[in-house]
N, C-alpha and C. Protein backbone atom coordinates (compact mmCIF):
# COMPACT_ATOMS: atom_id res chain seq x y z
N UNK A 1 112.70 172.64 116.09
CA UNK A 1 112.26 173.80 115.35
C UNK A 1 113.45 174.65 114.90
N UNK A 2 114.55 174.68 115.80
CA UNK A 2 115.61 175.38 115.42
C UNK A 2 116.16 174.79 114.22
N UNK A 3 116.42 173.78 114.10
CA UNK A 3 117.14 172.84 113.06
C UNK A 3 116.38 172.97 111.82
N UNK A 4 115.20 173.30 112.12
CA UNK A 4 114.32 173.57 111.13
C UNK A 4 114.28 174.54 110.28
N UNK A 5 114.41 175.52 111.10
CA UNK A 5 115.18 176.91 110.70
C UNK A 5 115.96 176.94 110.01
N UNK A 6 117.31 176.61 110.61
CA UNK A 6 118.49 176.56 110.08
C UNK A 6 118.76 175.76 109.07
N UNK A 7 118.28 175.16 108.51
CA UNK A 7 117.94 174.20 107.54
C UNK A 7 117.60 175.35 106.48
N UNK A 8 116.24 176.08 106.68
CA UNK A 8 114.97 176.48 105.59
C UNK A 8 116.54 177.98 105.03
N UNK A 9 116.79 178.54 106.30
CA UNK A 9 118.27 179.39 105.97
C UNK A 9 119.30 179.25 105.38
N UNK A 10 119.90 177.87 105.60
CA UNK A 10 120.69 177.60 104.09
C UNK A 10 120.66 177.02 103.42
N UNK A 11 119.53 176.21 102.95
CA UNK A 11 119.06 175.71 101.89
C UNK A 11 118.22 176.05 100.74
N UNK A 12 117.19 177.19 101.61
CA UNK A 12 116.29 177.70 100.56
C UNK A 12 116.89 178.83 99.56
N UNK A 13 118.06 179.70 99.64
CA UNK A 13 118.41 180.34 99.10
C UNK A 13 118.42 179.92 97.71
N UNK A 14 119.35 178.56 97.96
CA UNK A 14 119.77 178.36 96.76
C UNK A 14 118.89 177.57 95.38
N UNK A 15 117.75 177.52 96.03
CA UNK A 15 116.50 176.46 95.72
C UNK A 15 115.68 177.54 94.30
N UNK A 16 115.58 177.56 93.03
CA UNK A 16 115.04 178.04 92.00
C UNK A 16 116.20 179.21 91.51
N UNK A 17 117.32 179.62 91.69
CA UNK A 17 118.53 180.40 91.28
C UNK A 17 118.91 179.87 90.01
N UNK A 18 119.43 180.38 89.30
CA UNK A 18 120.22 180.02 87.97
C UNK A 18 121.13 180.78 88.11
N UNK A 19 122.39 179.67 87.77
CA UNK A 19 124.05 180.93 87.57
C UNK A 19 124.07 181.01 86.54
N UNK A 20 124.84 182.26 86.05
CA UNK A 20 125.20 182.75 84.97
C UNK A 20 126.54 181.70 84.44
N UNK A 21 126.44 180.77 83.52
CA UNK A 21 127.56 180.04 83.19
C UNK A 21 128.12 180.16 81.74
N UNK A 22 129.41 180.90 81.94
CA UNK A 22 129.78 181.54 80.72
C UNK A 22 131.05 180.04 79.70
N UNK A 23 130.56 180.09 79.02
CA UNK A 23 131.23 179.17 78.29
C UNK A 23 132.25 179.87 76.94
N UNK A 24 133.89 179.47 76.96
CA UNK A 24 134.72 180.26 75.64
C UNK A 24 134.83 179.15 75.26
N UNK A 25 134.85 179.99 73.70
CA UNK A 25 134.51 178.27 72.69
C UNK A 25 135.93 179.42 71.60
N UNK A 26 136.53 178.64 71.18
CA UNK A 26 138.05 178.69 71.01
C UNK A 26 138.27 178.00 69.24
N UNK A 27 138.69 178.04 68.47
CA UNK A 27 139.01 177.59 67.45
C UNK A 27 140.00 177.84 66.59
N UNK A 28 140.84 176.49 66.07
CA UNK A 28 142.37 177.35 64.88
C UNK A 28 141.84 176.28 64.10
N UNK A 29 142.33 177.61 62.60
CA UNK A 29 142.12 177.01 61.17
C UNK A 29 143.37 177.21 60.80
N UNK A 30 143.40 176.25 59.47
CA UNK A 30 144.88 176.93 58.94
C UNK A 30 144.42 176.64 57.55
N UNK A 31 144.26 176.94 56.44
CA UNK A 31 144.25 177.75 55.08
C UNK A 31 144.55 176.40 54.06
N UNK A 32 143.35 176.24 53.63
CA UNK A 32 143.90 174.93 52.50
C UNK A 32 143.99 175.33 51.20
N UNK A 33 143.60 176.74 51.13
CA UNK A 33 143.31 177.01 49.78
C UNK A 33 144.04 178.45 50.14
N UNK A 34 144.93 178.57 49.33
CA UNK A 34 146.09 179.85 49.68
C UNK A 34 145.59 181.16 49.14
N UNK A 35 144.63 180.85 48.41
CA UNK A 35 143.74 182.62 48.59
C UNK A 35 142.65 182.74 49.45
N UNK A 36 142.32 181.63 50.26
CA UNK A 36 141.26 182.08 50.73
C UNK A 36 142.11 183.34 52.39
N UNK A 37 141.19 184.07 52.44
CA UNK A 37 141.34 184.97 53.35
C UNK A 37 139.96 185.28 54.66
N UNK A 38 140.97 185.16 55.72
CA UNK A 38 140.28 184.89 57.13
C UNK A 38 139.64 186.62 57.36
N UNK A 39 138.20 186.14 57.69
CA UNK A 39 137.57 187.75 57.62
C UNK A 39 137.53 187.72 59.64
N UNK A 40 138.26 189.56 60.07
CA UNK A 40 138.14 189.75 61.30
C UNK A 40 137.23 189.23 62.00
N UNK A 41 135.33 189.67 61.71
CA UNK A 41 134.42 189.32 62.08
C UNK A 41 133.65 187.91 61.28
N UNK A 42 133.28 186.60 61.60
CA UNK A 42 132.50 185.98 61.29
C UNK A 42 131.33 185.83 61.55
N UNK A 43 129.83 186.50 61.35
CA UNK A 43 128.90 186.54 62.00
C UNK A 43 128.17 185.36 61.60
N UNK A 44 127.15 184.86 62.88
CA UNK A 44 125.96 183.75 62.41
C UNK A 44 126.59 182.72 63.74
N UNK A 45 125.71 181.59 63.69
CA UNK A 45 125.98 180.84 64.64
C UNK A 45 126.17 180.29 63.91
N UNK A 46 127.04 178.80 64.73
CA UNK A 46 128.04 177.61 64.52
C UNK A 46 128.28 177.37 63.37
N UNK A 47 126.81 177.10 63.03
CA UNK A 47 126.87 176.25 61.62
C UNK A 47 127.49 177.57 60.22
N UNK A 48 127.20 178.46 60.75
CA UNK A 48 127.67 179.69 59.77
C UNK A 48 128.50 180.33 59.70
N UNK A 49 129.63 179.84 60.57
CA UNK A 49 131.24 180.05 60.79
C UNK A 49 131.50 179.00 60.98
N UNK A 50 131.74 177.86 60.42
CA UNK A 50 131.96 176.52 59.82
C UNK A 50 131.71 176.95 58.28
N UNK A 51 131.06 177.06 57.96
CA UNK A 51 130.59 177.50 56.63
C UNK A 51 131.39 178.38 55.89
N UNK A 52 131.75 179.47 56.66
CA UNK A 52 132.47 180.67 55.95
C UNK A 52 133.67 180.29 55.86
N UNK A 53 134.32 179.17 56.60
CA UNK A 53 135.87 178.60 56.64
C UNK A 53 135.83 177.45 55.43
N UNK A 54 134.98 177.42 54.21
CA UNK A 54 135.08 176.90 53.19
C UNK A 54 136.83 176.85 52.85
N UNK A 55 137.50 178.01 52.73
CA UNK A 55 138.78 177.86 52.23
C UNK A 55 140.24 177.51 53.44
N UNK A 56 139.49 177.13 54.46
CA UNK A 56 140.33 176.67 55.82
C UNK A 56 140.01 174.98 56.18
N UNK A 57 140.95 174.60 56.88
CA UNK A 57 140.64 173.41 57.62
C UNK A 57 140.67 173.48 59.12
N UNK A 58 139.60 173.11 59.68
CA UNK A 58 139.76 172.81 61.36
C UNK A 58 141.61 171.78 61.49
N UNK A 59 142.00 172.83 62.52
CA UNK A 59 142.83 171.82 63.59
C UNK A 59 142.32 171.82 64.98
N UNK A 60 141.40 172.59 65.19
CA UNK A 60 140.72 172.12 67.12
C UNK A 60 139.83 173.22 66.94
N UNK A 61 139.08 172.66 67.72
CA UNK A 61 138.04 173.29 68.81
C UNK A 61 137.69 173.20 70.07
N UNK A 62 137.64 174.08 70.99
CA UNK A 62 137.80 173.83 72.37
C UNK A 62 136.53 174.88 72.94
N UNK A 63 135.69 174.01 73.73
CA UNK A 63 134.65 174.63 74.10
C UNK A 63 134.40 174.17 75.97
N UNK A 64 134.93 174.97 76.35
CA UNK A 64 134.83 175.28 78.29
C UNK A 64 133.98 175.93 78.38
N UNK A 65 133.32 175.01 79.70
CA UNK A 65 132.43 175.00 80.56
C UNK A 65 132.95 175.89 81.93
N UNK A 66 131.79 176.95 82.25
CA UNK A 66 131.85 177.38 83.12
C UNK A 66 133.29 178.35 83.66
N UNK A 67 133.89 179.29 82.94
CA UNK A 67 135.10 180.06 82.64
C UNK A 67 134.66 180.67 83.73
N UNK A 68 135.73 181.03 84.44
CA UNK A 68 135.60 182.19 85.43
C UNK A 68 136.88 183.19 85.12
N UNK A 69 136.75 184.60 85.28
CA UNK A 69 137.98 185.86 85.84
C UNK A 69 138.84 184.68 86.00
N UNK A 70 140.56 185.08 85.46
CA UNK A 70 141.09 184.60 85.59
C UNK A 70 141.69 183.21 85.22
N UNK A 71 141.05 182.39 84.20
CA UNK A 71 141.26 181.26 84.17
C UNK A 71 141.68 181.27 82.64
N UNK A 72 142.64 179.83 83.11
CA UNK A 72 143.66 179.59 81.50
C UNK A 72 143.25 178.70 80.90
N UNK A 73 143.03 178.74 79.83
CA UNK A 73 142.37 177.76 78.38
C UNK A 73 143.60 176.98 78.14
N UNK A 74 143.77 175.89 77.78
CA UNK A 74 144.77 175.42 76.80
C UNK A 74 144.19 174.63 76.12
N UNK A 75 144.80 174.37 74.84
CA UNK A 75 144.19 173.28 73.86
C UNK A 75 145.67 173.30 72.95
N UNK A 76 146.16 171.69 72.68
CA UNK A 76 146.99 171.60 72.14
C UNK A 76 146.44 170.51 71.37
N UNK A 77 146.66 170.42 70.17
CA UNK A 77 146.43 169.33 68.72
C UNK A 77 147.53 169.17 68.45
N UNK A 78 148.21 168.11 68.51
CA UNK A 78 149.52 167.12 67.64
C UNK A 78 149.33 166.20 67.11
N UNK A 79 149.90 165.96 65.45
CA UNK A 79 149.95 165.01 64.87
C UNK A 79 151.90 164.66 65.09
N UNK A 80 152.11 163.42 65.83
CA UNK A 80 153.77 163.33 66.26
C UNK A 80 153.14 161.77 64.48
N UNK A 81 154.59 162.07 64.42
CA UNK A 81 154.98 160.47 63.61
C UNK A 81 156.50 160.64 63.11
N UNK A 82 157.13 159.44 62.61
CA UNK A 82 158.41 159.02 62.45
C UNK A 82 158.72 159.42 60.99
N UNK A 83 159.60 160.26 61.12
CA UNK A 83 159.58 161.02 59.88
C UNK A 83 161.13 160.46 59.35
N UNK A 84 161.40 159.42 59.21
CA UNK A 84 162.40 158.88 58.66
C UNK A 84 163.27 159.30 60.09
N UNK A 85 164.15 159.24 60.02
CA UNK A 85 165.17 159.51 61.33
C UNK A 85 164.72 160.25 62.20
N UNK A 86 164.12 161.20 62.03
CA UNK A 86 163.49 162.11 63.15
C UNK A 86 162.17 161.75 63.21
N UNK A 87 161.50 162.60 64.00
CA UNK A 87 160.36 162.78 64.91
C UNK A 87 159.78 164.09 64.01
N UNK A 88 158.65 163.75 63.16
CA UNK A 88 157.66 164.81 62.98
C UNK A 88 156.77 165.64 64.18
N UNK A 89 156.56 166.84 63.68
CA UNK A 89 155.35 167.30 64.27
C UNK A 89 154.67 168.35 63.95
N UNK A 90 153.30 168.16 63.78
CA UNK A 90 152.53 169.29 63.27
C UNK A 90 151.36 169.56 63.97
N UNK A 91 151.21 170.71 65.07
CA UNK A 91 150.13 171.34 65.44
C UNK A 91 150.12 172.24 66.30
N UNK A 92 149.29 173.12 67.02
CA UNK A 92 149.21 173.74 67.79
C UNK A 92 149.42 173.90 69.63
N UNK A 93 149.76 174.63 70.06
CA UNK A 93 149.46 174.54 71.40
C UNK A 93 149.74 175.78 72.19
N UNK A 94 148.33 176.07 72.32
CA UNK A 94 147.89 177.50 73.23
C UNK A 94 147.37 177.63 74.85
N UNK A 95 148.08 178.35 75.25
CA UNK A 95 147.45 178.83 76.43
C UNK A 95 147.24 180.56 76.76
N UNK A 96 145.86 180.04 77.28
CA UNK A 96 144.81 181.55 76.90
C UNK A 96 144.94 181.81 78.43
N UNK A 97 144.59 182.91 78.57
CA UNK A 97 144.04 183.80 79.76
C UNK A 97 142.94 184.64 79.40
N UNK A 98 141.45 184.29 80.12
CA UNK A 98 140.17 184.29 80.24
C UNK A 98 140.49 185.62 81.23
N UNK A 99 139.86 186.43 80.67
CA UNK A 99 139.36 187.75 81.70
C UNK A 99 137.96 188.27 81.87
N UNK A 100 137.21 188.42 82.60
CA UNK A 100 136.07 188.70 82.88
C UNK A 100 135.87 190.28 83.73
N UNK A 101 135.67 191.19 82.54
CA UNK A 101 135.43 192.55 82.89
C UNK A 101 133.88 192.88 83.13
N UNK A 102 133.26 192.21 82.95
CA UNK A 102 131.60 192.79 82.88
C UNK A 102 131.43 193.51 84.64
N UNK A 103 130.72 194.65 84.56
CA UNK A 103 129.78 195.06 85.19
C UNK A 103 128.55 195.44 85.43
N UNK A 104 127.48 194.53 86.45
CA UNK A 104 126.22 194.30 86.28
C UNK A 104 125.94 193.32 84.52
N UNK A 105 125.06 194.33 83.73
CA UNK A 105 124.63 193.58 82.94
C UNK A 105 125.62 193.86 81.54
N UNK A 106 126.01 194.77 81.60
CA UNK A 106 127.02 195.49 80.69
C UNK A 106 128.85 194.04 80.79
N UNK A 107 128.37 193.06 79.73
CA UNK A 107 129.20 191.93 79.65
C UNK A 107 130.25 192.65 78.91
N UNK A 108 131.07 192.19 79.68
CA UNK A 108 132.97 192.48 78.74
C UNK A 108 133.93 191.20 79.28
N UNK A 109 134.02 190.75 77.91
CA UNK A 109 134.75 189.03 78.02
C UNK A 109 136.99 189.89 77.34
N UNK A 110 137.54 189.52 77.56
CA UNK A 110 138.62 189.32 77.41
C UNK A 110 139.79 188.15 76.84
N UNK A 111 140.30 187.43 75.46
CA UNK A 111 140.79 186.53 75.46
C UNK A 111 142.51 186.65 75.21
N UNK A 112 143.32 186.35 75.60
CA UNK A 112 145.26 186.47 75.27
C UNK A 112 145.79 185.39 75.38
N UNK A 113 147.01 185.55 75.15
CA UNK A 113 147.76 184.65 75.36
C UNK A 113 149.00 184.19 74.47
N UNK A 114 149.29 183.20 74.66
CA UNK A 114 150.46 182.21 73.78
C UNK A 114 149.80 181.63 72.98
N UNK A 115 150.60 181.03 71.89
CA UNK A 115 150.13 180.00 70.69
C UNK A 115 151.30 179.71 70.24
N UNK A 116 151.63 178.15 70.00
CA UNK A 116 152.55 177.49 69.28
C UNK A 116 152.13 176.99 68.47
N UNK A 117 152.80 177.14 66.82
CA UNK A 117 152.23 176.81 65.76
C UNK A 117 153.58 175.98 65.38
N UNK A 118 153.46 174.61 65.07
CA UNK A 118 154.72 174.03 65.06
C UNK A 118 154.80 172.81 63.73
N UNK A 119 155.48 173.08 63.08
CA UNK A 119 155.16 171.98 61.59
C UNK A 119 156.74 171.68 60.90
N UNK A 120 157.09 170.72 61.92
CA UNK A 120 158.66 170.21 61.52
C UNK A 120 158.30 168.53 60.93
N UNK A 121 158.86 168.40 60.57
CA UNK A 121 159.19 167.16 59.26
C UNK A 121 158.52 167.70 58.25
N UNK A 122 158.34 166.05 57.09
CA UNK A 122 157.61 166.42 55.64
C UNK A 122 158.72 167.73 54.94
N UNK A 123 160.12 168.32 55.24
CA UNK A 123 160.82 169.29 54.36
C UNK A 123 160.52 170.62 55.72
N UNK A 124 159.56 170.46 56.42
CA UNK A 124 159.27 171.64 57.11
C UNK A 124 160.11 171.77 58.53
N UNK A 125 160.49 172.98 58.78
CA UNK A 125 160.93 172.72 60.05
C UNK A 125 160.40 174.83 60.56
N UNK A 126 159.29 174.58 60.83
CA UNK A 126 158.71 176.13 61.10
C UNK A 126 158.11 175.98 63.09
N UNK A 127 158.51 176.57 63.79
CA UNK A 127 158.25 176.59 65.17
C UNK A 127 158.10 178.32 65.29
N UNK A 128 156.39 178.08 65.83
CA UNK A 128 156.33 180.04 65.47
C UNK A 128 155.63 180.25 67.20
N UNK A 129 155.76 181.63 68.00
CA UNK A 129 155.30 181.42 69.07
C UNK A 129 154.48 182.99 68.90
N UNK A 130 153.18 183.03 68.98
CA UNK A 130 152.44 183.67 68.69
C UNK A 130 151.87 184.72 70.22
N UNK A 131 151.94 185.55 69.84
CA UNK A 131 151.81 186.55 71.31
C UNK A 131 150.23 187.03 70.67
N UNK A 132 149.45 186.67 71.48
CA UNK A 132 148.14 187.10 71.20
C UNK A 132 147.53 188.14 72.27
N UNK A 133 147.62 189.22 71.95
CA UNK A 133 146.74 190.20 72.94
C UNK A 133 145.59 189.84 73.50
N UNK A 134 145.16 190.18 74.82
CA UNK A 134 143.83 190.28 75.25
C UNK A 134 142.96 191.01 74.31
N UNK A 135 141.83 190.32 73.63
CA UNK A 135 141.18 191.35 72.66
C UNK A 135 139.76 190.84 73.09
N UNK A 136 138.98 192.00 72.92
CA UNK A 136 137.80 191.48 73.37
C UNK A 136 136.75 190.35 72.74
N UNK A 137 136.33 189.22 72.93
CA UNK A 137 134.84 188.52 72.47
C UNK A 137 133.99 188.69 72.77
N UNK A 138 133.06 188.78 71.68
CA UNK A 138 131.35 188.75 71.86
C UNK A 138 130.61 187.62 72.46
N UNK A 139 130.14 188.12 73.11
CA UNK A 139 129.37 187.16 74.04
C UNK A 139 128.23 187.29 73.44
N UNK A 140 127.90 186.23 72.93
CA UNK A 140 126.38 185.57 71.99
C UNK A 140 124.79 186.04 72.93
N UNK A 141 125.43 185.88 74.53
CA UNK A 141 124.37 186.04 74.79
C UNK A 141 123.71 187.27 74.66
N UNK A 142 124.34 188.71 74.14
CA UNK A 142 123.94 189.68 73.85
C UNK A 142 123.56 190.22 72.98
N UNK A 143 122.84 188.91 72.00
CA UNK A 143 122.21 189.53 70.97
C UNK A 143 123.22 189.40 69.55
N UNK A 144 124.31 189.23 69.39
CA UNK A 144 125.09 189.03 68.19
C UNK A 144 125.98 187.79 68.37
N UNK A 145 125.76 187.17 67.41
CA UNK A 145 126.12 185.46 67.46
C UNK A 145 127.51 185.85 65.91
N UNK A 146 128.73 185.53 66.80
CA UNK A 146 129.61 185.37 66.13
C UNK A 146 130.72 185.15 66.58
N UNK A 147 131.66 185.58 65.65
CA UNK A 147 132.91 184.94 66.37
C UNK A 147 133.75 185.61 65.89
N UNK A 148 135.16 186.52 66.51
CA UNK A 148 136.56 187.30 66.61
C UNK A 148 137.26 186.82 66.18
N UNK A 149 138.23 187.02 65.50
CA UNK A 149 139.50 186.70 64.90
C UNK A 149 140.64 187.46 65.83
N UNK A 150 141.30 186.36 66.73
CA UNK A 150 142.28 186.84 67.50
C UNK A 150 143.82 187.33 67.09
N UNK A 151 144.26 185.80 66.39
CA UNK A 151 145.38 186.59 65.33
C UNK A 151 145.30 185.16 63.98
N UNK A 152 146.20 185.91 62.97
CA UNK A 152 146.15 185.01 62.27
C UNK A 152 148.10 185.00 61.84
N UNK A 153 148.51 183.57 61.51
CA UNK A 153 150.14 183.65 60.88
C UNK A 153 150.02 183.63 59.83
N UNK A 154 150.67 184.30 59.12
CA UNK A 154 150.45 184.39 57.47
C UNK A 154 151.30 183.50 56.93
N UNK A 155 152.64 183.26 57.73
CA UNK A 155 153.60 182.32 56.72
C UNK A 155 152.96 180.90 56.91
N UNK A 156 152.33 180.60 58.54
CA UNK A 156 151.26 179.24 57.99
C UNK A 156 150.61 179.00 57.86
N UNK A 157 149.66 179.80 58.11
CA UNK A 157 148.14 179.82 57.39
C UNK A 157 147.20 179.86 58.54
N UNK A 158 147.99 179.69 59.86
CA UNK A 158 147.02 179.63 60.73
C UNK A 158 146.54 180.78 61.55
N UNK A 159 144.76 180.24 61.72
CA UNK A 159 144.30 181.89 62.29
C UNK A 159 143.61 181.11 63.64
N UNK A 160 143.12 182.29 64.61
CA UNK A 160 142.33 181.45 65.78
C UNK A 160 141.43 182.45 66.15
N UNK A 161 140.48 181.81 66.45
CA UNK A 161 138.71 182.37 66.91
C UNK A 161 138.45 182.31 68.00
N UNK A 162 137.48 183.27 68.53
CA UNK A 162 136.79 182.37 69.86
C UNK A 162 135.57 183.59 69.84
N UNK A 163 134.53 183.07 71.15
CA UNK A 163 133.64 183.81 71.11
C UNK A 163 133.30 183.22 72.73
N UNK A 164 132.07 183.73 72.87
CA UNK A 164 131.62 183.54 74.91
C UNK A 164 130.34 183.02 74.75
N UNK A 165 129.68 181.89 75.39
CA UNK A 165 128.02 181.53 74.90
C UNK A 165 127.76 181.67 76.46
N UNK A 166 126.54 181.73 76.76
CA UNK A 166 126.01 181.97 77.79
C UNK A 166 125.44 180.30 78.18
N UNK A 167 125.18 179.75 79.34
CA UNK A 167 124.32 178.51 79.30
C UNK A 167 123.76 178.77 81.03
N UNK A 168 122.43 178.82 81.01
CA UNK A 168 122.26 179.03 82.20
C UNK A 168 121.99 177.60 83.46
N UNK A 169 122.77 177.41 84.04
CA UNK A 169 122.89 176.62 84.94
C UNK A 169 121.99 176.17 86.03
N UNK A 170 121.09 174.81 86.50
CA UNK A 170 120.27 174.85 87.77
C UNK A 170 120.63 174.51 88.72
């Protein structure tokens, strides 16, 4: 009967609970069309910030599972190839720091960090290191589905997004 107990005590707690599982979904464009211009706010879901980047091209998207306070994003995209004697290379590589300010229900997400924007061969030789402030993202689950503009480089065209989705966990 005891075992029985002790059993129904730490098992049943966890039995019909859902965690709160916060997911940062992360994105860099860089500009194929040299007037188009990256707007701060992109509102709408997925398909409608895909849409509004008509005058951009995807170089990544990075979408983590389960972010906690404290935790570092990275996502790096390289295209390497043999650029006649040297070694080309063209792409990104960031590492974020995830902050988690919310209290109770009142959500406050946090995203910063580094970004390497790097496009040597092909005539190019540009290596840019991007200091991105902690700035806040909207977290979708509160009713506004969109996505922040963290920073953008103007000499290469590249800008980066992110936003917070909620997914509730069993």
């Amino acid at each position: 009967m005891v075992k029985l107990l002790f059993l129904f005590i730490i098992f049943i707690p966890w039995v019909g609970f859902a965690d709160e599982v916060r997911n940062v979904n992360f994105a860099a464009f860089q500009k194929a069309d040299k007037s188009f211009e990256f707007e701060p706010i992109v509102e709408g879901k997925f398909s409608d910030f895909i849409s509004a980047m008509d005058g951009a091209q995807i170089l990544a998207l990075a979408h983590t599972a389960d972010a906690k306070d404290g935790d570092v994003i990275t996502m790096q995209t390289s295209v390497l190839r043999d650029d006649g004697s040297n070694l080309g290379d063209y792409g990104t590589d960031c590492q974020l720091s995830f902050k988690d300010e919310s209290e109770g229900t009142d959500t406050s997400f946090l995203l910063g960090g580094i970004c390497h924007v790097i496009q040597v061969g092909r005539g190019k030789d540009v290596r840019k290191t991007l200091v991105i402030p902690h700035t806040n993202i909207p977290d979708t689950s509160q009713g506004f589905d969109g996505w922040f503009l963290l920073d953008e480089d103007e000499e290469t065209g590249v800008a980066f997004y992110a936003n917070v989705s909620l997914r509730n966990a069993k």
